[in-house]
C-alpha atoms as a PDB file:
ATOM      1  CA  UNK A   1     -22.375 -37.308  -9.238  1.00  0.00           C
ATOM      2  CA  UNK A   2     -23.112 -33.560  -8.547  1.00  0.00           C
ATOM      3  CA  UNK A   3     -21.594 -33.614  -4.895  1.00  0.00           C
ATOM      4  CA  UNK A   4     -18.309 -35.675  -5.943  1.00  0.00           C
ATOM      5  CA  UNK A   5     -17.603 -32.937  -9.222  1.00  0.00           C
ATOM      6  CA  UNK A   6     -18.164 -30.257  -6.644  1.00  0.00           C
ATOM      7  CA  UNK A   7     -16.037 -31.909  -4.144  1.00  0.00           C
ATOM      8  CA  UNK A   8     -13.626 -32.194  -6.921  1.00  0.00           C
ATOM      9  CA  UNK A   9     -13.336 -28.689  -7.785  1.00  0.00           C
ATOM     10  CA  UNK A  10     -12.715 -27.462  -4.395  1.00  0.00           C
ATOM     11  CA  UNK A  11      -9.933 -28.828  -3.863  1.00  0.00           C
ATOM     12  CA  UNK A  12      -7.104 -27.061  -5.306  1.00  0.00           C
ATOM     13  CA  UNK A  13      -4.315 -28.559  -7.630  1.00  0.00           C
ATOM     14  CA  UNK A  14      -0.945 -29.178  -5.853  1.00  0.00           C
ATOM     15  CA  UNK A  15       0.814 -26.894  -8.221  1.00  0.00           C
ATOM     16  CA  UNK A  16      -1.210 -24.109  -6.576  1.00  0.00           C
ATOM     17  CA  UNK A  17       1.073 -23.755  -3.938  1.00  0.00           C
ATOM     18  CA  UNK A  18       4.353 -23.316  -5.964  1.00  0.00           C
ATOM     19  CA  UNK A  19       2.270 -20.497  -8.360  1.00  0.00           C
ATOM     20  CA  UNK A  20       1.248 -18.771  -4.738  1.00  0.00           C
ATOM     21  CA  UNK A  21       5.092 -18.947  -3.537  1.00  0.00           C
ATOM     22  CA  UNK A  22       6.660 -17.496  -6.526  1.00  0.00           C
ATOM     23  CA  UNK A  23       3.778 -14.519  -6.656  1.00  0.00           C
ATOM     24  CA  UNK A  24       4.493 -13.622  -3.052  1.00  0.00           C
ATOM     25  CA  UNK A  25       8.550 -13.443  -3.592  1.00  0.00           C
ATOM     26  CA  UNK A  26       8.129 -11.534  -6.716  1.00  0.00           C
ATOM     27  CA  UNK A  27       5.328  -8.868  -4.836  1.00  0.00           C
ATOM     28  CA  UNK A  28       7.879  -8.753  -1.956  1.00  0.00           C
ATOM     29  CA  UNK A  29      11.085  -8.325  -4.562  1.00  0.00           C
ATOM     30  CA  UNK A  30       9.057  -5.517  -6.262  1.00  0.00           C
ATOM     31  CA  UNK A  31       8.197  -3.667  -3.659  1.00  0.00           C
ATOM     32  CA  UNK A  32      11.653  -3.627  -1.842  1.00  0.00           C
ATOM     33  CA  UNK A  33      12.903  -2.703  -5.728  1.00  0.00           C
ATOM     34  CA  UNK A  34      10.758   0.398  -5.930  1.00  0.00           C
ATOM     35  CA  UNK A  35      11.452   1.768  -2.218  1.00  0.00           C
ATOM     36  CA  UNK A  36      14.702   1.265  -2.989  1.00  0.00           C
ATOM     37  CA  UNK A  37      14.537   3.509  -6.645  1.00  0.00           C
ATOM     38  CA  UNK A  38      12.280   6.029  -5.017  1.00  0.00           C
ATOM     39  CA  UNK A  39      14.392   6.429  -1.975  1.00  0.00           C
ATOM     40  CA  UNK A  40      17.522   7.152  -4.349  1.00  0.00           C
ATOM     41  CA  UNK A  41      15.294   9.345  -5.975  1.00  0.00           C
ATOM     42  CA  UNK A  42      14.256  11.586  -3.113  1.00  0.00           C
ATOM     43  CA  UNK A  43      17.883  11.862  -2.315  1.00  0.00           C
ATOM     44  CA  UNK A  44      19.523  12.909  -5.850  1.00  0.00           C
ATOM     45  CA  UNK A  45      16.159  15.259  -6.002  1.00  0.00           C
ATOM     46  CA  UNK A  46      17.596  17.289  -2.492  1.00  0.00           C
ATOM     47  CA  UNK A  47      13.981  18.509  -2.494  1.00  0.00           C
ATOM     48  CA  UNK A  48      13.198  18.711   0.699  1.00  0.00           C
ATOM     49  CA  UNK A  49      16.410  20.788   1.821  1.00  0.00           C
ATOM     50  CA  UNK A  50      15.291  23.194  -0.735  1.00  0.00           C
ATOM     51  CA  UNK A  51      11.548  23.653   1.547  1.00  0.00           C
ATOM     52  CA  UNK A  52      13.369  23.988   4.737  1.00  0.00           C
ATOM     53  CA  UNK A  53      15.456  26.810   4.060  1.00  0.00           C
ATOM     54  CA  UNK A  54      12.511  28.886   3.205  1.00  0.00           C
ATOM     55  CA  UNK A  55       9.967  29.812   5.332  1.00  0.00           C
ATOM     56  CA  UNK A  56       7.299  29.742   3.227  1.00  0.00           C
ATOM     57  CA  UNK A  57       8.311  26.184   2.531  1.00  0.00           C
ATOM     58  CA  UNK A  58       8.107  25.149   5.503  1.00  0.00           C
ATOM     59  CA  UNK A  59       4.657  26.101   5.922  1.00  0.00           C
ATOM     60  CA  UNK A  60       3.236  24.399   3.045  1.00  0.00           C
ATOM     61  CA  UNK A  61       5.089  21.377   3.926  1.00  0.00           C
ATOM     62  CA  UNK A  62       3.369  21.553   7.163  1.00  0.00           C
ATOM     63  CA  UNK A  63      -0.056  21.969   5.633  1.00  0.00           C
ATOM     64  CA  UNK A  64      -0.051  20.013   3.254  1.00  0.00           C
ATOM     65  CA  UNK A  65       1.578  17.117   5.892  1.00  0.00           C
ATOM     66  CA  UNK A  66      -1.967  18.132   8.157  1.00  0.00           C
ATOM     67  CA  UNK A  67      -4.034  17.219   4.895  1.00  0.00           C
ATOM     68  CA  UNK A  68      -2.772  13.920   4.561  1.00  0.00           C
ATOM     69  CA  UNK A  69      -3.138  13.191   8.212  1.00  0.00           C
ATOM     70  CA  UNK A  70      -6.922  14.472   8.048  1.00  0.00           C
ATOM     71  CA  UNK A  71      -7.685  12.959   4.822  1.00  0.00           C
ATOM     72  CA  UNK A  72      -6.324   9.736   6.106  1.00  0.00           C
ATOM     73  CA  UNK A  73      -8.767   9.941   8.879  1.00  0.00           C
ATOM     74  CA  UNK A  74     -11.604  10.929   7.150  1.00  0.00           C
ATOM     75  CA  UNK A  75     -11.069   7.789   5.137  1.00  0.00           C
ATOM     76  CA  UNK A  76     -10.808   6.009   8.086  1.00  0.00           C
ATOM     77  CA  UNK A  77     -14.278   7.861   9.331  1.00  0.00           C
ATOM     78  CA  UNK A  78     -16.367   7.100   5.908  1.00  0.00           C
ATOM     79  CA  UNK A  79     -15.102   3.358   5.785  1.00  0.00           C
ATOM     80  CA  UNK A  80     -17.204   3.163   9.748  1.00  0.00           C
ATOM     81  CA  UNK A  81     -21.137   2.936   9.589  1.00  0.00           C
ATOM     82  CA  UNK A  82     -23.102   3.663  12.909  1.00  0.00           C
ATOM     83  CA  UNK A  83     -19.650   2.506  14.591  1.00  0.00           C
ATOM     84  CA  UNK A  84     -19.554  -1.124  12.522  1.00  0.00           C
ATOM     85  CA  UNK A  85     -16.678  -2.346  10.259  1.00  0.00           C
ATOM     86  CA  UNK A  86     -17.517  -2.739   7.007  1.00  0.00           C
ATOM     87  CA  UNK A  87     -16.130  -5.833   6.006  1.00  0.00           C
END
């Protein structure tokens, strides 16, 4: 009786499949919705033209670019353990 109620609630309900479906195309919609808002947004903003023409704009833009490169691979270097994936 154990095994077959077990048995039972492994397997998953057929409606499962249409719930997983509509999830996925609403993540995808969302996400190509908010590139799409922050894109317009970094172009009304004109932001970045603003850091190039000044010199000193440049610079920080360049450092602060180098950060997120070596803080992305520090990340990278914490997540590995004596040269093992942590899954």
């Amino acid at each position: 009786m154990t095994k077959e109620l077990i048995e039972q609630s492994r397997k998953r309900p057929a409606f499962a499949d249409v719930a997983l479906i509509t999830t996925t195309i609403a993540l995808v919609v969302s996400i190509a919705i908010a590139a799409t808002v922050v894109s317009i947004g970094i172009a009304r903003a004109d932001t970045l033209d603003h850091i190039a023409q000044t010199s000193g704009g440049r610079f920080a833009f360049a450092a602060f670019l180098g950060f997120v490169i070596a803080g992305a691979g520090g990340l990278t270097a914490a997540m590995l353990r004596d040269g093992e994936r942590n899954d």
